[in-house]
Every structure is written in C-alpha cells, then in structure tokens.
Protein backbone atom coordinates (compact mmCIF):
# COMPACT_ATOMS: atom_id res chain seq x y z
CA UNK A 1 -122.02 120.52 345.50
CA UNK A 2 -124.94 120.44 343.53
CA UNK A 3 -124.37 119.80 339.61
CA UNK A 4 -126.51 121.02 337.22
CA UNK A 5 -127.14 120.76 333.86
CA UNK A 6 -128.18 124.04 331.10
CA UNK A 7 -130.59 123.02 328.51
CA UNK A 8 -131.67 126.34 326.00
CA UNK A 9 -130.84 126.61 322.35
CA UNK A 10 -129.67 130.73 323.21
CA UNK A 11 -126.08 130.94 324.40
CA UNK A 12 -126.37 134.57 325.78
CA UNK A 13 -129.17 133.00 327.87
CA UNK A 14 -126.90 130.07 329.09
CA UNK A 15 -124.48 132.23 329.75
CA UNK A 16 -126.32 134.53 332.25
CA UNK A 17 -127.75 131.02 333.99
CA UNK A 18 -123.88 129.81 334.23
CA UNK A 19 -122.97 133.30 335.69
CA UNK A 20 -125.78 133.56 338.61
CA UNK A 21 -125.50 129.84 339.86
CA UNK A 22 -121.73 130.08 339.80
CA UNK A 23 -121.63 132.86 341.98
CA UNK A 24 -123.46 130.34 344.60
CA UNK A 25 -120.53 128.12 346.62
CA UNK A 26 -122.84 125.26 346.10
CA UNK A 27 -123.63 125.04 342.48
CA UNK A 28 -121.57 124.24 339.28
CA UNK A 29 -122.81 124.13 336.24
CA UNK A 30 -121.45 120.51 334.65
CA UNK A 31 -122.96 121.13 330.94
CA UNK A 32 -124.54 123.32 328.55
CA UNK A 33 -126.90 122.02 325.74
CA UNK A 34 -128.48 123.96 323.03
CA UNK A 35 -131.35 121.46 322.37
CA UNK A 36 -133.41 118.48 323.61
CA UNK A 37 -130.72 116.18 322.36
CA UNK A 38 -127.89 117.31 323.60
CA UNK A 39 -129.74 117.45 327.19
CA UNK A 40 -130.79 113.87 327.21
CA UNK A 41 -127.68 112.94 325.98
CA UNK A 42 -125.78 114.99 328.56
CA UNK A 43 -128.34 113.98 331.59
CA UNK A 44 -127.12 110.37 330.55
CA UNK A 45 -123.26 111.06 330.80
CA UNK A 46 -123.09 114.02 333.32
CA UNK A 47 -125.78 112.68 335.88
CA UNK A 48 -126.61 116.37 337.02
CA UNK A 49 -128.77 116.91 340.29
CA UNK A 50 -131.23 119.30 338.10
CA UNK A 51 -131.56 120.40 334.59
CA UNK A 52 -132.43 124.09 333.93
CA UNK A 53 -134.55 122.76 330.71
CA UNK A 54 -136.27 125.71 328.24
CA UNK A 55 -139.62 124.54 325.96
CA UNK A 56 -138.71 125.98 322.55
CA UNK A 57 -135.56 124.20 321.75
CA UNK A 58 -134.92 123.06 318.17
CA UNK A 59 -134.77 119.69 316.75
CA UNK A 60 -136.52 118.43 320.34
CA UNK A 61 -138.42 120.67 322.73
CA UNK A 62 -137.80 120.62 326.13
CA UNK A 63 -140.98 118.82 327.22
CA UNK A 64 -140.13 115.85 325.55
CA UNK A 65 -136.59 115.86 326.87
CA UNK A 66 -138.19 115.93 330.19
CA UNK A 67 -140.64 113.50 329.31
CA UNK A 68 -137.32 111.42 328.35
CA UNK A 69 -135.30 112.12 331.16
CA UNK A 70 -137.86 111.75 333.90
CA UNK A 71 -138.70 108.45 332.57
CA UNK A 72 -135.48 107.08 333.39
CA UNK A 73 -135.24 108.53 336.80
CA UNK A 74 -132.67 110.87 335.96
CA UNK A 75 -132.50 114.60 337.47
CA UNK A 76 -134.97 116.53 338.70
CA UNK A 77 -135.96 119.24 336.15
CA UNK A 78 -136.55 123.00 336.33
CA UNK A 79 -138.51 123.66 333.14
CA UNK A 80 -137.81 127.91 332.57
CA UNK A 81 -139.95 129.66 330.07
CA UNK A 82 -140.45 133.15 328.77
CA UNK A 83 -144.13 132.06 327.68
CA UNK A 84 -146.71 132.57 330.52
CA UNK A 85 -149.01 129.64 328.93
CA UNK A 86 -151.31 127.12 331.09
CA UNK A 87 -150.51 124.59 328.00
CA UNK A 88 -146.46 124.50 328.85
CA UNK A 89 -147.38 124.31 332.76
CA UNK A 90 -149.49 121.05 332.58
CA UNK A 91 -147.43 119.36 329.82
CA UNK A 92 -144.13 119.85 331.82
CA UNK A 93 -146.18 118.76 335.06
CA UNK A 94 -147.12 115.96 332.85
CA UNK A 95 -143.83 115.18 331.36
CA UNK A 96 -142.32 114.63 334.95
CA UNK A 97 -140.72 118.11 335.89
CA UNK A 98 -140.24 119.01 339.49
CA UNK A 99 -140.48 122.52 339.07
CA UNK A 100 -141.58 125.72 336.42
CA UNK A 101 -140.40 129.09 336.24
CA UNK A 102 -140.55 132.21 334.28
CA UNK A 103 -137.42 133.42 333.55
CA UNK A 104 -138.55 136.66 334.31
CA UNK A 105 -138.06 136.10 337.84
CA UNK A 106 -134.85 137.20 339.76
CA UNK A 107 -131.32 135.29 340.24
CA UNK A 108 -132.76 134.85 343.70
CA UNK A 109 -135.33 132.72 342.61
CA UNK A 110 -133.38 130.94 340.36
CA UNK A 111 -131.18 129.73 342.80
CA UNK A 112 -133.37 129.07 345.75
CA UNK A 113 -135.40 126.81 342.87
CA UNK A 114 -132.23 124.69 341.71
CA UNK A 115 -131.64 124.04 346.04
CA UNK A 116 -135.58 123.07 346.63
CA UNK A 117 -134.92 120.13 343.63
CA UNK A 118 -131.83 119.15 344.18
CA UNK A 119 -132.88 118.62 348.04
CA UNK A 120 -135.69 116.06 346.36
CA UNK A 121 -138.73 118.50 346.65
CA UNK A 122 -140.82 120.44 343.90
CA UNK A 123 -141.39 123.86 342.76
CA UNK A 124 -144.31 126.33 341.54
CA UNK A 125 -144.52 130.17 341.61
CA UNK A 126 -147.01 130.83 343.33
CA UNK A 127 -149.21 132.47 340.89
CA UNK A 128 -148.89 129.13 338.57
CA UNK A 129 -149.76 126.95 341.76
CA UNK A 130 -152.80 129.17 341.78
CA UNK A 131 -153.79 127.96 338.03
CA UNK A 132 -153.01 124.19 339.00
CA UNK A 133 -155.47 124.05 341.59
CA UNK A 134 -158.26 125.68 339.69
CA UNK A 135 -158.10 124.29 336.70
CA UNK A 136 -157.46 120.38 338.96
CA UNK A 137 -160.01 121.38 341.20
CA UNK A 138 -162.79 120.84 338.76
CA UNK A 139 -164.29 117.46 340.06
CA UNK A 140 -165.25 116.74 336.25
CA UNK A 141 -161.03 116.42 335.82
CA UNK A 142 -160.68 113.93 338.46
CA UNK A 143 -159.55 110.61 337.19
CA UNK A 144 -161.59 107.31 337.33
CA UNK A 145 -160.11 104.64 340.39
CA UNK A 146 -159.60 107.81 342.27
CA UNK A 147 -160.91 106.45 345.81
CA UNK A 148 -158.82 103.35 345.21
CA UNK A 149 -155.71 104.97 345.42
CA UNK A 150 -156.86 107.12 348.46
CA UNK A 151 -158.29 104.73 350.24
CA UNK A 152 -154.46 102.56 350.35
CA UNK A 153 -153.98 106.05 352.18
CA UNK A 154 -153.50 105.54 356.45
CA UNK A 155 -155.46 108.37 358.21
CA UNK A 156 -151.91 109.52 359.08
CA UNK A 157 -150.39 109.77 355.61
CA UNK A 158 -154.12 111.72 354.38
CA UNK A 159 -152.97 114.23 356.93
CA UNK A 160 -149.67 114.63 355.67
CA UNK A 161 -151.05 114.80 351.93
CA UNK A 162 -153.84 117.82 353.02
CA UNK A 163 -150.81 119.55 354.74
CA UNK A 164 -147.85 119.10 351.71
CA UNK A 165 -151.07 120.07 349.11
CA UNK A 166 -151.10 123.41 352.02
CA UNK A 167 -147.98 123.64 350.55
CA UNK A 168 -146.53 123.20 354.04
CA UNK A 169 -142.67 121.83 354.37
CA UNK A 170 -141.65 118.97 356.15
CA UNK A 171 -140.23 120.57 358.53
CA UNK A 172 -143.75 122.40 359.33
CA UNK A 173 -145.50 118.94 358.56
CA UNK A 174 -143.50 117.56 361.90
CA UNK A 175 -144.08 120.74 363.95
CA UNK A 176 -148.02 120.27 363.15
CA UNK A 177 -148.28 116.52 363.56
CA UNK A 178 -145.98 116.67 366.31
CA UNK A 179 -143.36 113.94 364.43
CA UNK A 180 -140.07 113.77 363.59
CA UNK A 181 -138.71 115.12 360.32
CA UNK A 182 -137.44 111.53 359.58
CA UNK A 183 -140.57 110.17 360.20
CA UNK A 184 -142.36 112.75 358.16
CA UNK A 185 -140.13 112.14 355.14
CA UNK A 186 -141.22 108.16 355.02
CA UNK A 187 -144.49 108.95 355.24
CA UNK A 188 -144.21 111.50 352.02
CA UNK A 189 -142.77 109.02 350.39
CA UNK A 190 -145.19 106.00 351.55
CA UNK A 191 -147.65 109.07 350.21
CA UNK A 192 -145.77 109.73 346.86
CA UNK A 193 -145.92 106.06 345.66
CA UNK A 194 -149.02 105.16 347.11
CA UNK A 195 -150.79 108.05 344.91
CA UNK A 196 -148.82 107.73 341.95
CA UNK A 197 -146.57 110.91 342.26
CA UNK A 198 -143.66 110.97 341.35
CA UNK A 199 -142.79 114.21 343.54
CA UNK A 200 -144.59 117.04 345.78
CA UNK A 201 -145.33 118.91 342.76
CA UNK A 202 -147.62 116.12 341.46
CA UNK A 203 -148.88 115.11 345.21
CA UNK A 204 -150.45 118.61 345.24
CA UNK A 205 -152.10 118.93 341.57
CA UNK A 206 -153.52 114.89 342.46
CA UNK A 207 -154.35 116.37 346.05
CA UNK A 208 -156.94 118.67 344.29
CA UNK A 209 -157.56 116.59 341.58
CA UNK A 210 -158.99 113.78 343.77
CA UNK A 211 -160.40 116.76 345.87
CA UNK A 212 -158.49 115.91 349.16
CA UNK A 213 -158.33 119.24 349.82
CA UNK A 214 -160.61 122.38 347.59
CA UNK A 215 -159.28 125.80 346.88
CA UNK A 216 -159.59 127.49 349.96
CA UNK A 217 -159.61 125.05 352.59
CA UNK A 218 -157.10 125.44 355.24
C-alpha cells in the first residue's frame, strides 16, 4: 500500500486529492496538512511514501518544506501547483522534489505520478521537461568540476545516463543494453551518487547541464 501524505493550506482541494487516490486499491492517504509545518511535522511521524506538497502554503511554503524534508531523506515529493512558473519548477528541482505537476492535469495523472515516486523514480510533464533542458542546456549554466564528476563515470554507466536523460525506463534501459533490470538498477544508482543526484529527475537536468546529451540528440 502506498501511504501518502496531503500538504495544501485549501481543504476543498485536499479533499478532492483524498477522494481520487482513495478510489486507487493501492493508495491511502495517512495525513492532511494545511501548511509547511504541519507537513514536516507529519513526514516526521507518519513516514509517508510521497507527499502531494502545494508552493503557496502559509506560515512555510512548500519549497522549503521540501527543502526540509528531502534533506533528511524522508519521502519522495510531488510538488502540485496551479502557477505555470519556470521559478517554482527549478526551486522545487532544487529543493529535492522527485516530481512537479499542475494540478490542472487529470486524476489519471495524479495517480500514475504518486506510483512512479513511490516506486523510487522521478516525474516531469512533459512540457516542463521541455523547459528543464533548455534553460540546463545552456553550456554557460554548467557548473565548474563538471568533467570530474563525469569522468568517475564507467563507459557503461555514461550509457545508461544518455539513455535515463532519453527519458527511457529501466526496463527499456535493459532491453537496449541488453542487461538485466537488476543490473540496470545498480548501475542507476552507481550513476545517481556518482553525479550527485539525488534521483532521475536531477540525473536528467545534470545530464544536460554537463551536456551529456543536447536537446535533440537521440
């Protein structure tokens, strides 16, 4: 069963969240907070699988309850935002959240995202991965000791990088490499901590940030 955790300061909006993932056999919802507080506090004593966190919250906003939470290794969190703004999207990359979503997307959506974390991967709609690799694909972005960290890279786990930043799965990555899933899933995570990511999300902004791969490429 996968717990999770509902962080957003309007209860009608809670409410709707509680009634789509209960109608899933696999989810419960564990908690309900109505601000930044509450959800670190309650991602402390509920240990949820994911946190459905908003941004606007009062007293603390949901980036630095991420920011918080994420630093602790708690849950994975799926920031969810009526505001279509680049600045929310790189400070909740940047505050440790595993996914983002607008919550004008469909109950669908909603529940295929709270599955992808709570199975350990990450999650972008598509039209925000789009913004993340232009705005990382500008080489003047890229950070300094960039080639250090790729170059602790084996040619083996650089393949598996260019295909996860492909956004492939690992299922896919074993079907192209011709490897076991198993196997594919140490090398992501020989990949994750060798590049400083803490999930797939972050493996594919750094991808394009250290230009492993360019918009475009295959």
């Amino acid at each position: 069963m996968i717990r999770v955790l509902l962080a957003d300061d309007h209860q009608l909006v809670r409410t709707g969240f509680r009634a789509i993932l209960e109608s899933e056999d696999d989810i419960e919802v564990v908690g309900e907070a109505a601000d930044g507080i509450q959800a670190v506090d309650l991602a402390g004593r509920l240990r949820p699988d994911v946190i459905l966190m908003d941004v606007e919250m009062p007293g603390m906003d949901g980036l630095e309850a991420t920011r918080r939470v994420t630093a602790r290794d708690g849950p994975s969190v799926l920031i969810l935002t009526t505001f279509d703004r680049d600045d929310y999207l790189f400070a909740a990359l940047q505050a440790g959240a595993s996914g983002f979503l607008l919550k004008n997307g469909t109950p669908e959506a909603l529940t295929e995202a709270v599955r992808v974390l709570a199975a350990g991967d990450a999650l972008l709609a598509p039209a925000i991965t789009r913004r993340v690799i232009e705005t990382f694909a500008n080489p003047a972005l890229r950070q300094p000791g960039a080639g250090a960290r790729l170059a602790e890279l084996t040619p083996r786990e650089h393949e598996v990088l260019v295909l996860m930043a492909g956004g492939a799965t690992n299922a896919e990555i074993a079907g192209r490499l011709r490897l076991g899933e198993t196997t594919v899933k140490t090398h992501v995570s020989r990949v994750l901590m060798k590049i400083g990511a803490r999930d797939r999300t972050q493996a594919v902004v750094l991808a394009y940030e250290l230009g492993v791969v360019r918009p475009g490429s295959s």
